[in-house]
C-alpha atoms as a PDB file:
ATOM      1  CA  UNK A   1       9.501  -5.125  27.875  1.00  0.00           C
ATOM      2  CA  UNK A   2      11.891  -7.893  27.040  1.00  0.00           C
ATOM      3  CA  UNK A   3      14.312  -7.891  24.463  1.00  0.00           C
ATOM      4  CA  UNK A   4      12.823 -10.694  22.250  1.00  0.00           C
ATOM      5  CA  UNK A   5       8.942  -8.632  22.522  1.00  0.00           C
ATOM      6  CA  UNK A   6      10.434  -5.078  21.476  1.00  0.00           C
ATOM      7  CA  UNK A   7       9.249  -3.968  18.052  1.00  0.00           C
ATOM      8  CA  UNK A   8      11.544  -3.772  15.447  1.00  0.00           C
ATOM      9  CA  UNK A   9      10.120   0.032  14.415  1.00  0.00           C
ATOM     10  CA  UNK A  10       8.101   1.940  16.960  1.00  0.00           C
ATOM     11  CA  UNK A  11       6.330   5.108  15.798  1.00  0.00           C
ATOM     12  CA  UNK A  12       4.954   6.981  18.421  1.00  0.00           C
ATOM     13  CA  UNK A  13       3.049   9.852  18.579  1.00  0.00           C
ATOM     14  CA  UNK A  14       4.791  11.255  15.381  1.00  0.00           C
ATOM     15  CA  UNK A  15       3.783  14.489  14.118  1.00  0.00           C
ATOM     16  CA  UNK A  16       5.711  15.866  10.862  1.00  0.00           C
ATOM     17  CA  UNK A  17       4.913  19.451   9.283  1.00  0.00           C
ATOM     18  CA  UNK A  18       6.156  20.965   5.890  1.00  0.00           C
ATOM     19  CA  UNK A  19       6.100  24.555   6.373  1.00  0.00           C
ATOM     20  CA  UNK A  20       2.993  24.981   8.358  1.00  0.00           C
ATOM     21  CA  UNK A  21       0.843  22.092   7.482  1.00  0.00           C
ATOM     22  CA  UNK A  22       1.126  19.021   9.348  1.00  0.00           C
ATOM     23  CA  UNK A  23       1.438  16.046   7.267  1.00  0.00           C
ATOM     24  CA  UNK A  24       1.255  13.361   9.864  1.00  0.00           C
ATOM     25  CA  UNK A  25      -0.436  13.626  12.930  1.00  0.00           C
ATOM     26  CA  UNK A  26      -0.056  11.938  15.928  1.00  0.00           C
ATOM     27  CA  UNK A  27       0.914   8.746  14.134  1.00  0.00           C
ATOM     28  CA  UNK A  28       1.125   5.531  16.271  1.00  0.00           C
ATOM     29  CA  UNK A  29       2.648   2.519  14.451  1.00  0.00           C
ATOM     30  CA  UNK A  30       4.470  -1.045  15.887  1.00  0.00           C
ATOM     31  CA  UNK A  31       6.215  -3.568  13.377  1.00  0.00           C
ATOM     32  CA  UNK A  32       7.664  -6.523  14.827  1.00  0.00           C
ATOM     33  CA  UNK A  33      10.737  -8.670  13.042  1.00  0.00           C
ATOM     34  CA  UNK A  34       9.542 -10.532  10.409  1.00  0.00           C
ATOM     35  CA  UNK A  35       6.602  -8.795   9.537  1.00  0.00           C
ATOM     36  CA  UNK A  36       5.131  -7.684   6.116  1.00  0.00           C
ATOM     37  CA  UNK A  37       3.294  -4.448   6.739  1.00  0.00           C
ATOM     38  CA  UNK A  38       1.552  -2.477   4.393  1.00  0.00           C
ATOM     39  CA  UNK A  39       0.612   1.288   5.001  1.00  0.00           C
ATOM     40  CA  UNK A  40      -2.119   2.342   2.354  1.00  0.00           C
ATOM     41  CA  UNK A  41      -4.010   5.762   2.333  1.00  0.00           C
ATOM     42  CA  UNK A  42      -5.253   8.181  -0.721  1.00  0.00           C
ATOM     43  CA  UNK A  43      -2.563  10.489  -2.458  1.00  0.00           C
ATOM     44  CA  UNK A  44      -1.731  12.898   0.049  1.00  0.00           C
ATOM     45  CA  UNK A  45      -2.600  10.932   3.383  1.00  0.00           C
ATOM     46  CA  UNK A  46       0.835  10.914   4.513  1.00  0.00           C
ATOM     47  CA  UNK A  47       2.691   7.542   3.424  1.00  0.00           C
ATOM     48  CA  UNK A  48       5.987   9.028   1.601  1.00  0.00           C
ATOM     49  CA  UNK A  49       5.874  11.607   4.687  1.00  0.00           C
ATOM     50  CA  UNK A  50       6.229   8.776   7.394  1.00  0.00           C
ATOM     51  CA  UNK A  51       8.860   6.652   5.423  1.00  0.00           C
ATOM     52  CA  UNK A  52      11.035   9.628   5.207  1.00  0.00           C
ATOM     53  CA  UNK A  53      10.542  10.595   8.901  1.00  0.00           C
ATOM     54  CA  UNK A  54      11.559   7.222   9.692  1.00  0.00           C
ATOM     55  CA  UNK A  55      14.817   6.944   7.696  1.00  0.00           C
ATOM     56  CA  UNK A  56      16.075  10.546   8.319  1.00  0.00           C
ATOM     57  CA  UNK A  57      14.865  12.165   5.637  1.00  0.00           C
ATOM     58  CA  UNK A  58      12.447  14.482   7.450  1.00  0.00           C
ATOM     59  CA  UNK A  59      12.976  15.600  11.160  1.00  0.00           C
ATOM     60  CA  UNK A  60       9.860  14.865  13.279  1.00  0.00           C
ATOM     61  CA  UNK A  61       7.969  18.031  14.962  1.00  0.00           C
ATOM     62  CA  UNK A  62       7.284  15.961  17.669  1.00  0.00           C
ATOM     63  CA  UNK A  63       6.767  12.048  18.459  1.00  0.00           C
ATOM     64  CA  UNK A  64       9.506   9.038  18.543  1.00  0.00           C
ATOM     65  CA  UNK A  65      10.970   6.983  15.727  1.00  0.00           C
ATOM     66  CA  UNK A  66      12.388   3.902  17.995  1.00  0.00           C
ATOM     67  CA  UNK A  67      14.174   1.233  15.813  1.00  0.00           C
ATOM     68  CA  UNK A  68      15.500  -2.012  17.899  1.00  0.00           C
ATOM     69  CA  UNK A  69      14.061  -0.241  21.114  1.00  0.00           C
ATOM     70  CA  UNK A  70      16.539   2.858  20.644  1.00  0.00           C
ATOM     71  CA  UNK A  71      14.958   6.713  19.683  1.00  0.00           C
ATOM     72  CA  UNK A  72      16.465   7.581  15.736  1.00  0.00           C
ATOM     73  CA  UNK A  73      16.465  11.437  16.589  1.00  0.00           C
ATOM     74  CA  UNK A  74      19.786  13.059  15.195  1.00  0.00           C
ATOM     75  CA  UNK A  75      20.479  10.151  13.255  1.00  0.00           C
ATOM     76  CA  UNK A  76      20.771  10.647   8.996  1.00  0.00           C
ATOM     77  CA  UNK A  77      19.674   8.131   6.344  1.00  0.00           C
ATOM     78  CA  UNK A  78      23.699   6.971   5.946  1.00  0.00           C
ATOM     79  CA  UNK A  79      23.409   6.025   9.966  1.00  0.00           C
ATOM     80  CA  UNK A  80      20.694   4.113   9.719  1.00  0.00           C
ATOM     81  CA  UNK A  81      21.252   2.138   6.461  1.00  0.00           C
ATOM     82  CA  UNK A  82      24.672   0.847   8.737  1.00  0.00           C
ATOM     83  CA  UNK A  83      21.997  -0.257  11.298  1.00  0.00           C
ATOM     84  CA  UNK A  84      20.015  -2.403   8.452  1.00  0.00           C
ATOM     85  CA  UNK A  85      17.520   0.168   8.045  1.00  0.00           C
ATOM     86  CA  UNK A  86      17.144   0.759   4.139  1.00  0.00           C
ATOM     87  CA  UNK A  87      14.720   2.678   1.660  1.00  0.00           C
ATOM     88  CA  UNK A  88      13.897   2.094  -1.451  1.00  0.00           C
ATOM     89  CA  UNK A  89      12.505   5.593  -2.332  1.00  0.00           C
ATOM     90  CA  UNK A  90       9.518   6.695  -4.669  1.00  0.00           C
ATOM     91  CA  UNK A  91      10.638   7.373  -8.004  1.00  0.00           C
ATOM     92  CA  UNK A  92      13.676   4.794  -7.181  1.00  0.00           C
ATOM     93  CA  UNK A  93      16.421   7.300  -6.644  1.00  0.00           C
ATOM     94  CA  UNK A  94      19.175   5.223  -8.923  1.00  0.00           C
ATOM     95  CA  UNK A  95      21.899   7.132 -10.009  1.00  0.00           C
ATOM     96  CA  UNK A  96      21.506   7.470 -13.463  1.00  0.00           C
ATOM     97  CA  UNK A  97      24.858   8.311 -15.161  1.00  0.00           C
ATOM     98  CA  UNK A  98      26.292   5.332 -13.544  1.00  0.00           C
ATOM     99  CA  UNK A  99      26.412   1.726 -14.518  1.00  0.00           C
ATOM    100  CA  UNK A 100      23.712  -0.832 -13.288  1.00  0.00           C
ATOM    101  CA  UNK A 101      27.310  -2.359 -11.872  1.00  0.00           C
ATOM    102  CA  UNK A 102      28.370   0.653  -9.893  1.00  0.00           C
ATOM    103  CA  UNK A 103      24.634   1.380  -8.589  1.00  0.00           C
ATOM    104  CA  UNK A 104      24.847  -1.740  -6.923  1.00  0.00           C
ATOM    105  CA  UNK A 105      28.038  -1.567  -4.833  1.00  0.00           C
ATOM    106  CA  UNK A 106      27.099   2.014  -4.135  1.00  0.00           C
ATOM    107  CA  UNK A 107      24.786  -0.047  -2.292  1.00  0.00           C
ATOM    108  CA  UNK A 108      27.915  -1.970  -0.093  1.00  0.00           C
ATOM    109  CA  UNK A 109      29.247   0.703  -0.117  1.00  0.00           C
ATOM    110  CA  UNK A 110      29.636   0.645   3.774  1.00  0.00           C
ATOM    111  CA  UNK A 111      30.394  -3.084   3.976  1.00  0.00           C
ATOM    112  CA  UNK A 112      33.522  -4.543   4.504  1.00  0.00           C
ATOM    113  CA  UNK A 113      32.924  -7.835   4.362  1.00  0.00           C
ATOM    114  CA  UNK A 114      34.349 -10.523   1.738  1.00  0.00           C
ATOM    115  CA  UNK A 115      30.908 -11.237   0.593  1.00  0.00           C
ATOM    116  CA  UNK A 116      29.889  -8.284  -1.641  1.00  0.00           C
ATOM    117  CA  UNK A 117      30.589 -10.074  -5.001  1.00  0.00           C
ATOM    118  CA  UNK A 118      28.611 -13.230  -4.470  1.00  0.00           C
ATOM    119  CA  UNK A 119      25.987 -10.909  -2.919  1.00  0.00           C
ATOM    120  CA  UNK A 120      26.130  -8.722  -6.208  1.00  0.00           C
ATOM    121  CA  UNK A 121      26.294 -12.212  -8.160  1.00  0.00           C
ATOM    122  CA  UNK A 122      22.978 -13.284  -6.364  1.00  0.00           C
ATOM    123  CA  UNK A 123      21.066  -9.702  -7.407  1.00  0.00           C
ATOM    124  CA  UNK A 124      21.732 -10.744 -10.931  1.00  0.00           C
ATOM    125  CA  UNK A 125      20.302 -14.178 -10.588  1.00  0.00           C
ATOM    126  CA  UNK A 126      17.117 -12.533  -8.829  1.00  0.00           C
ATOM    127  CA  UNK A 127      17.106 -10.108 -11.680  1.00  0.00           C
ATOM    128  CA  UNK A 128      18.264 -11.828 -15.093  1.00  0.00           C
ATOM    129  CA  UNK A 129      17.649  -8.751 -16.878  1.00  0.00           C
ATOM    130  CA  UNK A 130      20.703  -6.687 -15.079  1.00  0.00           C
ATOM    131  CA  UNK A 131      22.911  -9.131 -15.521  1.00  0.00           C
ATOM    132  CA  UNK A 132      22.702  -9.330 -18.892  1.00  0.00           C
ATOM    133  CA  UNK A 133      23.229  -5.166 -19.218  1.00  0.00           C
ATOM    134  CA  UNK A 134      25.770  -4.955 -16.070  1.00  0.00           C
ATOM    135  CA  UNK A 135      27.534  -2.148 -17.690  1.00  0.00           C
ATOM    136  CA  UNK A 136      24.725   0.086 -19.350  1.00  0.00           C
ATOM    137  CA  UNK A 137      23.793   3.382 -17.762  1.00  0.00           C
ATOM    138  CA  UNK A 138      20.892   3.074 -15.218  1.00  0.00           C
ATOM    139  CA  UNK A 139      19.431   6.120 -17.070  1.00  0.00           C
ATOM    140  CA  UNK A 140      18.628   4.160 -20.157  1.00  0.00           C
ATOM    141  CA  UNK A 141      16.679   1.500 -18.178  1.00  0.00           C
ATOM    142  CA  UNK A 142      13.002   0.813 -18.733  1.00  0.00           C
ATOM    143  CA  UNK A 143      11.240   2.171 -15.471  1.00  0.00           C
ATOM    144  CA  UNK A 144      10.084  -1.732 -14.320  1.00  0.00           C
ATOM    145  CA  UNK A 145      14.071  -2.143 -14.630  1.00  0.00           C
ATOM    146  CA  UNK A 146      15.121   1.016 -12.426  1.00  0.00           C
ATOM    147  CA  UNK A 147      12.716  -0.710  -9.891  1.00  0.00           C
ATOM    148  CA  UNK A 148      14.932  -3.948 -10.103  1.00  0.00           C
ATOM    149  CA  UNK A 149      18.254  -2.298  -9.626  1.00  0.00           C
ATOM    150  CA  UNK A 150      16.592   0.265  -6.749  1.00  0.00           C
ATOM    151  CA  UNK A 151      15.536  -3.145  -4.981  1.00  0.00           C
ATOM    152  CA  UNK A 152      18.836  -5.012  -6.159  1.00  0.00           C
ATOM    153  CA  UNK A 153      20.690  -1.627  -4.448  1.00  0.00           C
ATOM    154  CA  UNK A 154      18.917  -1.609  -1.207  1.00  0.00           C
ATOM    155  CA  UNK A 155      19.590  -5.893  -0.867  1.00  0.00           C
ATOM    156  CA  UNK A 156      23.042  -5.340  -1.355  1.00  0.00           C
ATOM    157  CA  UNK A 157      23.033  -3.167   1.695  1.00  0.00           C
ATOM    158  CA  UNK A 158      21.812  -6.338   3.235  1.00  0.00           C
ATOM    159  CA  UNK A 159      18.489  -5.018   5.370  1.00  0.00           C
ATOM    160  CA  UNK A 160      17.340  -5.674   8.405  1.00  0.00           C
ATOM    161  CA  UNK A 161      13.798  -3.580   7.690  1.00  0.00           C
ATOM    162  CA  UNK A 162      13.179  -2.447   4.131  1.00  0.00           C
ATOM    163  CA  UNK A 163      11.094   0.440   3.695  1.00  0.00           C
ATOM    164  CA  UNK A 164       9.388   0.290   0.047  1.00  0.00           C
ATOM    165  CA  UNK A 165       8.022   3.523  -1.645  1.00  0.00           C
ATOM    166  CA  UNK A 166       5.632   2.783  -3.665  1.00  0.00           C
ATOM    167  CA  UNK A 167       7.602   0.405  -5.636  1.00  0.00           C
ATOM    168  CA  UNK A 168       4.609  -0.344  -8.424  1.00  0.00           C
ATOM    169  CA  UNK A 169       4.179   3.043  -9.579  1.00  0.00           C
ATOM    170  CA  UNK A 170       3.885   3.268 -12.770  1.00  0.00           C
ATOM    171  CA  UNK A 171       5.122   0.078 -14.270  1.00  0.00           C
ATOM    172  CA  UNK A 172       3.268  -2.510 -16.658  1.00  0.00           C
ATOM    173  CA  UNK A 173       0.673  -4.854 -15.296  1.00  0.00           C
ATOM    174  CA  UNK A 174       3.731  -7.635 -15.781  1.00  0.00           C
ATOM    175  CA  UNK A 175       6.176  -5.327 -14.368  1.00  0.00           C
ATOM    176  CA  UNK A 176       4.053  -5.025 -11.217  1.00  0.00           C
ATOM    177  CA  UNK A 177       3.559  -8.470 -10.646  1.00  0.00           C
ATOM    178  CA  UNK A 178       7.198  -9.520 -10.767  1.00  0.00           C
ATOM    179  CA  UNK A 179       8.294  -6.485  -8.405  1.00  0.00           C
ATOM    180  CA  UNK A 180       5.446  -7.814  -6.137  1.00  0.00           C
ATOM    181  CA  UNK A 181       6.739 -11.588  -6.083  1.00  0.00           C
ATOM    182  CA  UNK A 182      10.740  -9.841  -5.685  1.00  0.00           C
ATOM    183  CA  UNK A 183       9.026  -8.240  -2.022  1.00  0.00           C
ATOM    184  CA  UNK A 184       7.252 -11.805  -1.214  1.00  0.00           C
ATOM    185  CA  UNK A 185      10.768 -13.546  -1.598  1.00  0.00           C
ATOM    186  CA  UNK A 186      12.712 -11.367   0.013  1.00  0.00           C
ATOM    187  CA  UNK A 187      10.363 -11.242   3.517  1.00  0.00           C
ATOM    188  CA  UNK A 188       9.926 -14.606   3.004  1.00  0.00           C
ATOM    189  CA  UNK A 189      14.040 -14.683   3.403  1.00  0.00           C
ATOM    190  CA  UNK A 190      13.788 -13.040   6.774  1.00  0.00           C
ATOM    191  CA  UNK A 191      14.005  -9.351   5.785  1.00  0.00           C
ATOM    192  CA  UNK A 192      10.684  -7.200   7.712  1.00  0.00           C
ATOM    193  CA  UNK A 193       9.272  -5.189   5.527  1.00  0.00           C
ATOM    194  CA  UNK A 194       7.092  -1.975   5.720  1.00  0.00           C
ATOM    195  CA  UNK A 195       5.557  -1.341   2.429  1.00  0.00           C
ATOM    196  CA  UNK A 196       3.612   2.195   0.747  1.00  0.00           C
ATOM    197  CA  UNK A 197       1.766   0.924  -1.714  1.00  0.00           C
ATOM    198  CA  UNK A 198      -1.154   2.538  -3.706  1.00  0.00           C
ATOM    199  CA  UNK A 199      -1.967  -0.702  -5.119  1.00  0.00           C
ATOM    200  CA  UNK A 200      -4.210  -1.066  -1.778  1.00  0.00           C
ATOM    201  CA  UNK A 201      -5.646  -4.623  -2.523  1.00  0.00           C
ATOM    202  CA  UNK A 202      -2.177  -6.155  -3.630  1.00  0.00           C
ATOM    203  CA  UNK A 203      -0.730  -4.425  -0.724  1.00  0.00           C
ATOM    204  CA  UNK A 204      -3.126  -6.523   1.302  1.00  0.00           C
ATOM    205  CA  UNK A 205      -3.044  -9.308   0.023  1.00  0.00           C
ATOM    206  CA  UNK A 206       0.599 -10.082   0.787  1.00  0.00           C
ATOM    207  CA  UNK A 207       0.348  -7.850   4.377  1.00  0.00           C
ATOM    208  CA  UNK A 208       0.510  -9.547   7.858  1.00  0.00           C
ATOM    209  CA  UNK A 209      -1.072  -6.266   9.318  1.00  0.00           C
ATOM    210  CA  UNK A 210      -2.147  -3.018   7.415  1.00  0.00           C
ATOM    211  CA  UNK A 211      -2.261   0.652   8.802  1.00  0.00           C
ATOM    212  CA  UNK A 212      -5.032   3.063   7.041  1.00  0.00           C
ATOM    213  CA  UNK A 213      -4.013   6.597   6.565  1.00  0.00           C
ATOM    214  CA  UNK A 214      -6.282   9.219   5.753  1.00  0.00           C
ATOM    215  CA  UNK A 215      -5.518  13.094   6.020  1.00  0.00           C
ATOM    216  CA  UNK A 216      -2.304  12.483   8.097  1.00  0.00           C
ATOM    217  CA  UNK A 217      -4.031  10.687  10.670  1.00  0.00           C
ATOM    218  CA  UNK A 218      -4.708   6.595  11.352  1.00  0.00           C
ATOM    219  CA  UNK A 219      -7.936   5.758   9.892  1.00  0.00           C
ATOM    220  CA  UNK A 220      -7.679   2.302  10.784  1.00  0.00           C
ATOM    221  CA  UNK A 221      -5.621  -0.962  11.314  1.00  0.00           C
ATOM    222  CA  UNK A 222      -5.787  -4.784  11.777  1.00  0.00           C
ATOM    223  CA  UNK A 223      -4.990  -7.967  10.308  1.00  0.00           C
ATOM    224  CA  UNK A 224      -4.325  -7.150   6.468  1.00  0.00           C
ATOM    225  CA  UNK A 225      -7.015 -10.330   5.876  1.00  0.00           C
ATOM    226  CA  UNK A 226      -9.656  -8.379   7.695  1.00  0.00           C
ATOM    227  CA  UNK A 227      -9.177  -4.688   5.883  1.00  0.00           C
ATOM    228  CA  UNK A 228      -9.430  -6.682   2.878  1.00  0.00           C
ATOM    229  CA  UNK A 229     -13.413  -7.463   3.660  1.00  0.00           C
ATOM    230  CA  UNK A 230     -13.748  -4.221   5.616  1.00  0.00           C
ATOM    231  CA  UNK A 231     -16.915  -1.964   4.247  1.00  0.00           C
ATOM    232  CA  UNK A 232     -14.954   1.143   4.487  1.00  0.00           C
ATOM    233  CA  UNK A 233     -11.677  -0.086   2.603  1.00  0.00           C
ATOM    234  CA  UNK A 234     -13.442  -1.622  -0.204  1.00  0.00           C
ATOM    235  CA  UNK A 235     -15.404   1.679  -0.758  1.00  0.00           C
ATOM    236  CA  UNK A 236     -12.622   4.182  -0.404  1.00  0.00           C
ATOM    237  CA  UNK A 237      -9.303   1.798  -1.977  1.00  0.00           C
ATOM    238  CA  UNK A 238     -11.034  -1.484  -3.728  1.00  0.00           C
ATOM    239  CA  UNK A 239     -13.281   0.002  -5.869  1.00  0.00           C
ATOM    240  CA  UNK A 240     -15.944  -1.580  -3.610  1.00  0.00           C
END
């Protein structure tokens, strides 16, 4: 396989087990640069699981995390965010007895470059809100606005693939919908993105492709266009 047709992230047979219970099963999954894919499933199906398998987070039983055509075994989270690989966990995983400031060039952290400030300076036009508290304790931040810095935090690491953890959870309606249009913008920028969402039909609706887990196990994948009209995923995530 050419260079130019390798997937960006390659999952390939991946099993992962906590304890003795196998979480993910034999998971097969392809994204190519410049994708937006969505992986959607019930509570429990294995989403969070696979995210942290693929960033280091969780050593596979068995299978192959590839990432640019290269296997990720041995490799920990700080290895791969220097490769462009970058998660932004579930539950957002700020640091909250530091400034919304320092959470962000914790995020640079391993850059050396001379254009961390006006990268920092462009976070805080994407997110107004930040700006305007740059110095206030990321503790005392309204859970829509941990989301914002986590995202913020994870751009400043400047990604090649994000990885998203359920970044809706628990937020407003309003909240939701401006985190959502933060994710359009920044694939639309050139960033691939692999998204856990339990939002299924927003997930979706802004998805090239979609992969269906259900009990650690593929249930079903495609065009995101087509799962949106498909019996089985209006039943079990539309409300169909």
């Amino acid at each position: 396989m050419s260079e130019a047709n390798t997937p960006l992230l390659e999952l390939r047979g991946l099993n992962v087990s906590y304890g003795g219970i196998r979480a993910v099963k034999g998971l097969d999954l392809v994204l190519h640069a410049g994708e937006l894919v969505s992986l959607i499933g019930a509570n429990g199906a294995g989403k969070s699981t696979t995210l942290k398998a693929i960033c280091g987070l969780l050593s596979p039983a068995s299978g192959e995390v590839l990432y640019q055509g290269r296997s990720l075994k041995g490799q920990g989270p700080w290895d791969l965010v220097a490769q462009g690989l970058v998660m932004v966990p579930e539950g957002r995983g700020i640091f909250t007895r530091m400034s919304i400031d320092e959470n962000l060039r914790m995020g640079a952290h391993l850059r050396r470059d001379a254009e961390v400030e006006a990268d920092i300076e462009a976070v805080y036009q994407r997110f107004a809100r930040l700006k305007e508290r740059h110095r206030q304790l990321a503790g005392t931040l309204s859970g829509g606005e941990q989301q914002m810095l986590a995202m913020g935090r994870a751009l400043l690491a400047r990604p090649r693939l994000l990885l998203l953890d359920e970044p809706s959870m628990g937020l407003a309606p309003i909240m939701v919908d401006a985190i959502f249009e933060v994710v359009r913008d920044v694939h639309r920028q050139g960033v691939t993105v692999l998204l856990v969402e339990q939002n299924a039909h927003r997930a979706l609706e802004m998805a090239d492709r979609a992969y269906v887990l259900e009990s650690g196990e593929l249930a079903l994948s495609g065009p995101a266009s087509e799962l949106l009209g498909d019996a089985r995923v209006q039943s079990a995530y539309l409300g169909g």
